[in-house]
Protein backbone atom coordinates (compact mmCIF):
# COMPACT_ATOMS: atom_id res chain seq x y z
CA UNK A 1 56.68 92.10 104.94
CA UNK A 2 57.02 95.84 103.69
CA UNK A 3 60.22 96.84 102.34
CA UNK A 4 63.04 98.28 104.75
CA UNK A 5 63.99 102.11 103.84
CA UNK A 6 67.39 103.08 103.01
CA UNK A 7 69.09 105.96 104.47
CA UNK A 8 72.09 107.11 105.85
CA UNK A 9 71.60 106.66 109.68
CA UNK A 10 69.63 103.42 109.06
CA UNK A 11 71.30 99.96 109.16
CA UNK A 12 70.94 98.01 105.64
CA UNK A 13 70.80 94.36 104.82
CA UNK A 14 72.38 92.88 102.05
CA UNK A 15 68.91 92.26 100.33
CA UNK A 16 68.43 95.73 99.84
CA UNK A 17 71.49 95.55 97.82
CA UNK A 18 71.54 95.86 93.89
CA UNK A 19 74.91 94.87 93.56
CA UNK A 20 76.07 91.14 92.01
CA UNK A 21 78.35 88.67 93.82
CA UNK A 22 79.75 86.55 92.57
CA UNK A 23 81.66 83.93 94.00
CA UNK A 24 84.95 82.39 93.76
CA UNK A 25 85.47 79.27 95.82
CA UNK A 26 88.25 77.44 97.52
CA UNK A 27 89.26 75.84 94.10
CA UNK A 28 89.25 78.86 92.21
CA UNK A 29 91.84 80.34 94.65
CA UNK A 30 93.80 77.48 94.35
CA UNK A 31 94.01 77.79 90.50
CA UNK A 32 94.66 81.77 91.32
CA UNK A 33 97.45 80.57 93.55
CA UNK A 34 98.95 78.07 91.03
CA UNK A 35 98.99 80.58 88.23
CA UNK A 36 100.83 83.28 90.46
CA UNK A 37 103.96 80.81 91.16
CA UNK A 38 104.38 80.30 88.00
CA UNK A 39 104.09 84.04 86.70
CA UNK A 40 106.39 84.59 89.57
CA UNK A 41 106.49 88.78 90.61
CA UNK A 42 110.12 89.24 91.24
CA UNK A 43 109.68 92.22 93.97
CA UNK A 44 107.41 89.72 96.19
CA UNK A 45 109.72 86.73 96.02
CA UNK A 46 112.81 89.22 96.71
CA UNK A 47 110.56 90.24 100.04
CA UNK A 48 109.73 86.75 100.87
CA UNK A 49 113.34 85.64 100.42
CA UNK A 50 114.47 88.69 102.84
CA UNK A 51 111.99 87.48 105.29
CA UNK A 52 113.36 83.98 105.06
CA UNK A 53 116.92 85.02 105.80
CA UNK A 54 116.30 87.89 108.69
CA UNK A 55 117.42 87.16 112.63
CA UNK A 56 114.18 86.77 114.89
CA UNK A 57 114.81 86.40 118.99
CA UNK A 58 113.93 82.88 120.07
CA UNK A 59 110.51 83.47 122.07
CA UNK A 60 108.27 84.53 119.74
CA UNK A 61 105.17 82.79 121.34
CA UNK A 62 102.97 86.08 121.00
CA UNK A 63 103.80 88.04 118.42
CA UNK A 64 103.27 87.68 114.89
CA UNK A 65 106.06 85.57 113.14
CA UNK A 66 106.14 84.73 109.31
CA UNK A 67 108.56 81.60 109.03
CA UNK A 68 110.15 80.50 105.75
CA UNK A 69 112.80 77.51 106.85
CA UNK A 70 112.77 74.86 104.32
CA UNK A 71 111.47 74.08 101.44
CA UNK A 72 110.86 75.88 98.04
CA UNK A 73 108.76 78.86 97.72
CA UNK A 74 105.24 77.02 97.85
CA UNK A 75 102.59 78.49 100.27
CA UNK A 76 102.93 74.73 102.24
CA UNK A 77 106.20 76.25 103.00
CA UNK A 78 105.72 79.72 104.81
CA UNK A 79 104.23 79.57 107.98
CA UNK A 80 102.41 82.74 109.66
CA UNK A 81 101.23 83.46 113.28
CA UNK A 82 97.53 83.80 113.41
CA UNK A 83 96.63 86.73 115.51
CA UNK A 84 93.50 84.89 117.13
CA UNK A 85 94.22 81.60 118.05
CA UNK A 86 98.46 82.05 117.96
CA UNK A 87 99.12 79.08 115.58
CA UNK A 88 101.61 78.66 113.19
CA UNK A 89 100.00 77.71 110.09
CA UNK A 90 100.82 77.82 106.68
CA UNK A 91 99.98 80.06 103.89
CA UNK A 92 98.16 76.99 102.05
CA UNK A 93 95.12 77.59 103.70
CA UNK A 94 92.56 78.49 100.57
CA UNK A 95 89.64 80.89 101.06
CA UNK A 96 86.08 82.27 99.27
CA UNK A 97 86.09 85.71 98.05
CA UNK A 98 83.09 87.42 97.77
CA UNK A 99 83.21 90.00 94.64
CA UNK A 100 80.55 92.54 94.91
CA UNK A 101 80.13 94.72 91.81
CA UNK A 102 78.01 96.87 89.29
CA UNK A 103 75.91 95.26 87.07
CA UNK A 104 77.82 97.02 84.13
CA UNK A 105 81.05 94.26 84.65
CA UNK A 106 78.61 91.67 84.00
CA UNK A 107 76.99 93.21 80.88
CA UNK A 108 80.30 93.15 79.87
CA UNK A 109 81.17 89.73 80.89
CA UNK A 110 84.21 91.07 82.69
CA UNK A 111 85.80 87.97 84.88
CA UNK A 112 86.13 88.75 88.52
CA UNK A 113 89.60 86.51 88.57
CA UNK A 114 91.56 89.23 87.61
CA UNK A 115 89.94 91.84 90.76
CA UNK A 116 91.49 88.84 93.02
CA UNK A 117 94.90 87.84 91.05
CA UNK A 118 95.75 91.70 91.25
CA UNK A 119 95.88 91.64 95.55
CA UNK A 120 96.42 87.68 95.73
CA UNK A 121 99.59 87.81 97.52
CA UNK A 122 97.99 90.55 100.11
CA UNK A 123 95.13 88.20 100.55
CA UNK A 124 97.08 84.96 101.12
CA UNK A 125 98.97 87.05 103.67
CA UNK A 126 95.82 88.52 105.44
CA UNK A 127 94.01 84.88 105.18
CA UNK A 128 97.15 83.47 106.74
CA UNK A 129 97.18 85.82 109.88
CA UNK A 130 93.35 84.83 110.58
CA UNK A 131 93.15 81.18 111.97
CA UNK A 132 88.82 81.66 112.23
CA UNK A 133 86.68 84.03 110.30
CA UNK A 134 88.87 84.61 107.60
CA UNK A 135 87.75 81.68 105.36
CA UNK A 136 85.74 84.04 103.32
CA UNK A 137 86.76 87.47 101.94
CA UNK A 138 84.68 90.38 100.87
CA UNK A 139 85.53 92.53 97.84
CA UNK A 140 83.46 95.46 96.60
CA UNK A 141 84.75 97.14 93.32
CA UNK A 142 84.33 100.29 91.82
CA UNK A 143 86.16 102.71 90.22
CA UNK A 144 86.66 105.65 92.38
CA UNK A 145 89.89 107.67 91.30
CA UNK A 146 92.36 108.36 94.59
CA UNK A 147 90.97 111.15 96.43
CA UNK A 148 87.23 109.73 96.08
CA UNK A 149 88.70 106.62 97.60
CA UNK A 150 90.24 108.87 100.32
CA UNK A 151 86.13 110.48 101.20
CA UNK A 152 84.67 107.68 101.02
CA UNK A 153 87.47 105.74 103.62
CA UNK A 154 86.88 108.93 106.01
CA UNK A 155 82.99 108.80 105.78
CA UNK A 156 82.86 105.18 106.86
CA UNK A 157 85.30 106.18 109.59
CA UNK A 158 82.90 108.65 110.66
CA UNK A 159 79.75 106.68 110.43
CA UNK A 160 81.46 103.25 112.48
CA UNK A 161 82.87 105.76 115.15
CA UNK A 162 79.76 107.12 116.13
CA UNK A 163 76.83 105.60 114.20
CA UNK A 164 77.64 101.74 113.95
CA UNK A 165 75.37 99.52 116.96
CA UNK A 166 75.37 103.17 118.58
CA UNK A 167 72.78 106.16 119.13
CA UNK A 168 74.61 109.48 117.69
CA UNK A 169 74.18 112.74 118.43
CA UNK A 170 72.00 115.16 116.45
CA UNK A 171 75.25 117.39 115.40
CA UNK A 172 76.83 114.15 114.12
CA UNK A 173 73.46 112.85 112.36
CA UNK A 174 73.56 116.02 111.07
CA UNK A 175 77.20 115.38 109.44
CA UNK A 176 77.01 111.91 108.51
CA UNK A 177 74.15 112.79 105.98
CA UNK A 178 75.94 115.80 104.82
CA UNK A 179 79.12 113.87 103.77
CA UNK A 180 76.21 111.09 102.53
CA UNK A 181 74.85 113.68 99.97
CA UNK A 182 77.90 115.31 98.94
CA UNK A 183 79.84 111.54 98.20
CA UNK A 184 76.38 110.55 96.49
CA UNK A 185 76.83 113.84 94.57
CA UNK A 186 80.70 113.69 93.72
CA UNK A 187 80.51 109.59 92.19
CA UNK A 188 77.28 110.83 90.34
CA UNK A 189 78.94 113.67 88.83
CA UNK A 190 81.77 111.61 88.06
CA UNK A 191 79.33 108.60 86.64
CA UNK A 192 81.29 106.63 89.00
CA UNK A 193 79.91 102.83 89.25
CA UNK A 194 78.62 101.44 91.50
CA UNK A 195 76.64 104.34 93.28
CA UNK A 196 77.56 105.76 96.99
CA UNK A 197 74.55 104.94 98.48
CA UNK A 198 74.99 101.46 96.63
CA UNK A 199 78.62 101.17 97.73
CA UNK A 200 77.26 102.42 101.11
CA UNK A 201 74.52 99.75 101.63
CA UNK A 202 77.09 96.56 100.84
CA UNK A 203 79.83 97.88 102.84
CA UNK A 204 77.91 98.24 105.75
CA UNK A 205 75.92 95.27 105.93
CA UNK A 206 78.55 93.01 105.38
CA UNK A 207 80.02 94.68 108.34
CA UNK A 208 76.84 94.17 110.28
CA UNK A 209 76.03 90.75 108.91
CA UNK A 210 79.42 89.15 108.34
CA UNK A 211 81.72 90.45 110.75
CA UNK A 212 84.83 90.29 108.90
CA UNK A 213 88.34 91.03 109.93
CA UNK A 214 88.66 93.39 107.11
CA UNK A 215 86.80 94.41 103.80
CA UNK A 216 88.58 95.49 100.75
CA UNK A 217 86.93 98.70 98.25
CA UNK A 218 88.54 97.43 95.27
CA UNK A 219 89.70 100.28 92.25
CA UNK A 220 90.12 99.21 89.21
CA UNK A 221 90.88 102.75 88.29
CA UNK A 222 94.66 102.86 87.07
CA UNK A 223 95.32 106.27 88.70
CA UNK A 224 94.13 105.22 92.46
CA UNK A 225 94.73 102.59 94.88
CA UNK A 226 92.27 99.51 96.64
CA UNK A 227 92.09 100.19 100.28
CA UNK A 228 92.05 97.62 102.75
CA UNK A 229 89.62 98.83 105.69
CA UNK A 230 90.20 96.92 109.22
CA UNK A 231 87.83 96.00 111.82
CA UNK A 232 89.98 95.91 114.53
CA UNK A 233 93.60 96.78 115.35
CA UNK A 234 94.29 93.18 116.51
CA UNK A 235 93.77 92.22 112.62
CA UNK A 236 96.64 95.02 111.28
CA UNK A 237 99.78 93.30 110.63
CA UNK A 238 102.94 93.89 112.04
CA UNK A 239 105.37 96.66 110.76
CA UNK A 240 107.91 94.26 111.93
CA UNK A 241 107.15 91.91 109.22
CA UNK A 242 106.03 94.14 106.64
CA UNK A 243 107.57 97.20 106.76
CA UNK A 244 109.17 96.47 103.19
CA UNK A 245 106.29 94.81 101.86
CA UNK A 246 106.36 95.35 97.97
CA UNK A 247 104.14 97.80 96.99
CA UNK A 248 102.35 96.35 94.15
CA UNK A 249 103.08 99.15 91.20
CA UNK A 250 105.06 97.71 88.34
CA UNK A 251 106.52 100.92 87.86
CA UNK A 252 109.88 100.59 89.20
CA UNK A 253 110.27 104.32 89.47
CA UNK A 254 107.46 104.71 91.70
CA UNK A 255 107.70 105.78 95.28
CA UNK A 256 106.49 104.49 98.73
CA UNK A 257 103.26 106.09 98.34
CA UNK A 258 102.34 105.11 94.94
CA UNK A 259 100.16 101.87 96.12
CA UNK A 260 98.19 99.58 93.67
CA UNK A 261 96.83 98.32 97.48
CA UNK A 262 96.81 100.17 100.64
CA UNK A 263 98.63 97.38 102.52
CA UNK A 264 99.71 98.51 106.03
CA UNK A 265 103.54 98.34 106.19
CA UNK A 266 103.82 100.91 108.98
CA UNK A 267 101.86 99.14 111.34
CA UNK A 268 98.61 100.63 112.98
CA UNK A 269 100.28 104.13 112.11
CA UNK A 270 99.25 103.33 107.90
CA UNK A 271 95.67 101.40 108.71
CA UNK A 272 92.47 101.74 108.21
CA UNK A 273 90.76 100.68 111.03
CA UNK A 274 87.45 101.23 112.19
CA UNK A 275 85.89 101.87 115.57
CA UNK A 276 83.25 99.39 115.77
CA UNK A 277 81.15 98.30 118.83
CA UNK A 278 81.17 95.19 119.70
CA UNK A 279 79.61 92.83 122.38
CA UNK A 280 76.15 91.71 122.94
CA UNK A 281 73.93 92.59 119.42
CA UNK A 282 77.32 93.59 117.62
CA UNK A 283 79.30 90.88 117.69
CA UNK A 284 81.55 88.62 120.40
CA UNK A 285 84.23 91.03 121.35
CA UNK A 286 87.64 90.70 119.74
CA UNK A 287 90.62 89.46 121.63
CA UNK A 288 93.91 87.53 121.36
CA UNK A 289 93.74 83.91 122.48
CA UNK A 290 96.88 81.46 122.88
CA UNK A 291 95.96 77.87 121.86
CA UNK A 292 97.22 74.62 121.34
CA UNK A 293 99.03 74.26 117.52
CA UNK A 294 96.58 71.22 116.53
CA UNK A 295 94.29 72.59 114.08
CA UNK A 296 91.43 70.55 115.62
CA UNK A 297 92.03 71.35 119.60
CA UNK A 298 90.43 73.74 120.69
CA UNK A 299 91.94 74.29 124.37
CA UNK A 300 93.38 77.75 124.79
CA UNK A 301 95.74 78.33 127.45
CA UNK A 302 95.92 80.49 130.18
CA UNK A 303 97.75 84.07 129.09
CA UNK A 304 98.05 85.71 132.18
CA UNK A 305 100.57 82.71 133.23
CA UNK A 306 104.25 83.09 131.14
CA UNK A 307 106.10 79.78 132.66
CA UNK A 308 105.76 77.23 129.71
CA UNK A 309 106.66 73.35 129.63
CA UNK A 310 109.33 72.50 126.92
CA UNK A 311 109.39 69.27 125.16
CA UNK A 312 112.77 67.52 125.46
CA UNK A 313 113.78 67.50 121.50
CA UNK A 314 111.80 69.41 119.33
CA UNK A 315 108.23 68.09 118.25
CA UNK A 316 108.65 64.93 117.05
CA UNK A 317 111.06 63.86 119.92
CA UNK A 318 109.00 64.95 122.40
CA UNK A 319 105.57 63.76 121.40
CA UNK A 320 106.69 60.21 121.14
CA UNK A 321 108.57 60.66 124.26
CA UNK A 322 105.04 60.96 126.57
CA UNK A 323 105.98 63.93 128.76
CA UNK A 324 103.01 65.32 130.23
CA UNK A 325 102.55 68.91 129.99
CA UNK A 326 101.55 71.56 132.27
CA UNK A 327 98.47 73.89 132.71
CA UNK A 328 100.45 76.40 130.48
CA UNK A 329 101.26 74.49 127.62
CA UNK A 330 103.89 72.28 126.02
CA UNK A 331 106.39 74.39 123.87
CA UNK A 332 108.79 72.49 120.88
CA UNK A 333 111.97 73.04 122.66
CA UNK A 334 113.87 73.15 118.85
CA UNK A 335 112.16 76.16 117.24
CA UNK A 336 109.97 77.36 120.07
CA UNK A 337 107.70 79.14 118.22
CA UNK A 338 104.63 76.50 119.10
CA UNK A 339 102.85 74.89 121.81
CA UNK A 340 100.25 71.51 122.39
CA UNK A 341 98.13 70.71 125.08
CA UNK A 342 99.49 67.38 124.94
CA UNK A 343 101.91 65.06 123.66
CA UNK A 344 99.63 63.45 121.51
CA UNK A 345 98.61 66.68 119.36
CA UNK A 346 102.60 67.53 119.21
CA UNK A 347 102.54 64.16 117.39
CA UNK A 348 99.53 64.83 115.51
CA UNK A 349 100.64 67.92 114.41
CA UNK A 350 103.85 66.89 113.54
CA UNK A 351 103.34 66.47 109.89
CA UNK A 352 102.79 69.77 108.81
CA UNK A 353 105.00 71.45 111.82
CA UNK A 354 107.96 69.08 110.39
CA UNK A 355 107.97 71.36 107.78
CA UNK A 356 108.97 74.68 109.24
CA UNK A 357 110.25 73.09 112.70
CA UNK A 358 114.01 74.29 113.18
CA UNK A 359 116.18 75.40 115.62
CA UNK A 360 118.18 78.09 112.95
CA UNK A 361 114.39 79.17 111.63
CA UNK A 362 114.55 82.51 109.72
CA UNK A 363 111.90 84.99 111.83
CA UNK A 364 110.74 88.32 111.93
């Protein structure tokens, strides 16, 4: 089998790449996660104990929520809406990330821990919005300085609007190789590490092969930022929520702008996100489903119909009580921020909901 070409306008695989990933598993992220509480970062605990003592208006069925109602501050303990499936689950939920980088780091025997434990609590909150598809994470680092980061951001903008599962015009062909060549020029210049066309070649075929919600071009240059690049607006989060999300600089003097990671606290107004085509060779197409809070049910309810059943007293009550629900759903009557196909998943359910289930709950 002869060797695929690379070029700008071509779509790469992941073989072609000369990049090294490695790895770190579900356990690894666990000991990341343990090691975090205890160094505890007093700006993100501040944020998460503002979140836990905001107003929120009772029906929050559809929107994203991030729930904080008993408990200490353990990831068991916060509950987020996913923005696929419409579950409340917890931030407990462990993940893979998949660290991409330049040979050079591993010459060096550089540990990929610390690329993760420096956007861990962005990550738990992106894997915690993501019910499917988000139980592996893709990283590629390099060490761009800020306005290289900026380029290369707006050439894969450019190349997903108009070159991504599509046929482009000659004029924009044209383009997309110019900004190509002069980004390949720039990081070369700059001995910047990985390559562009390197950087280019893993970026887009995990895009084409993975279909993440997001990928994340990782700095570890102290003067710029890691950007966080979206697939599709559904997987932004809410300015709602995070509109005062720390920023991630230790510098207490810093401003607004001065980001360690591009997290979107403005909304769709401060993402990334790219215009990709999906449907038939590109992917399933994105959209918002409503299902039943059971982890392993996979009914999803109706959402063109907005008259829901309510359980008599809250989860518990109501699952043992063997009301039968409606087409639309069976919503706990004492936070109302969930809903079962049946009584029997409300009780199945009930020992993890128990722990965020409560009629005063703390919501944005």
């Amino acid at each position: 089998m002869a060797k695929r070409h690379y070029s700008a306008l071509s779509q790469p695989t992941l073989s072609m790449s000369e990049l090294i990933c490695k790895t770190l598993d579900h356990d690894a992220t666990d000991m990341l996660i343990d090691k975090w509480l205890e160094h505890r970062n007093d700006a993100y605990w501040e944020w998460f104990q503002g979140v836990r003592e905001r107003k929120h208006a009772a029906n929050s069925l559809r929107r994203q929520v991030l729930v904080w109602n008993k408990g200490d501050f353990l990831p068991e303990n916060i509950f987020c809406r996913t923005v696929d499936t419409g579950r409340l689950i917890p931030l407990d939920r462990t993940w893979s990330t998949h660290v991409y980088h330049h040979r050079s780091m591993q010459d060096r025997k550089l540990s990929m821990m610390p690329v993760v434990f420096t956007m861990l609590p962005e990550l738990m909150m992106l894997r915690g919005m993501h019910d499917i598809g988000c139980d592996d994470v893709y990283i590629i680092v390099t060490d761009m300085k800020r306005q290289e980061m900026d380029d290369v951001t707006e050439y894969f903008n450019l190349v997903c609007r108009h070159a991504f599962g599509r046929t482009c015009k000659p004029s924009v062909e044209n383009e997309i190789q110019f900004n190509h060549m002069r980004l390949s020029h720039t990081l070369l210049k700059q001995r910047r590490t990985p390559c562009f066309p390197q950087i280019d070649i893993a970026f887009r075929a995990i895009l084409h092969e993975k279909r993440p919600p997001f990928i994340i071009l990782f700095s570890h240059q102290t003067t710029s930022y890691s950007q966080i690049l979206f697939t599709h607006p559904l997987f932004v989060p809410s300015e709602e929520i995070f509109f005062d999300f720390p920023s991630g600089c230790p510098n207490p003097c810093c401003n607004d702008d001065c980001e360690m990671i591009r997290f979107p606290r403005r909304g769709i107004e401060g993402a990334v996100v790219l215009s990709i085509k999906r449907g038939r060779r590109n992917g399933r197409k994105v959209r918002s489903r409503e299902m039943c809070n059971w982890i392993d049910c996979s009914i999803c309810f109706n959402e063109e119909t907005s008259q829901y059943a309510e359980s008599s007293e809250g989860s518990q009550s109501s699952a043992d009580s063997g009301d039968t629900p409606n087409n639309n759903g069976l919503v706990c009557s004492k936070c109302r921020l969930v809903k079962y196909c049946s009584p029997e998943h409300q009780k199945k359910d009930w020992e993890e909901h128990r722990r965020v289930c409560a009629k005063s709950a703390a919501i944005i």
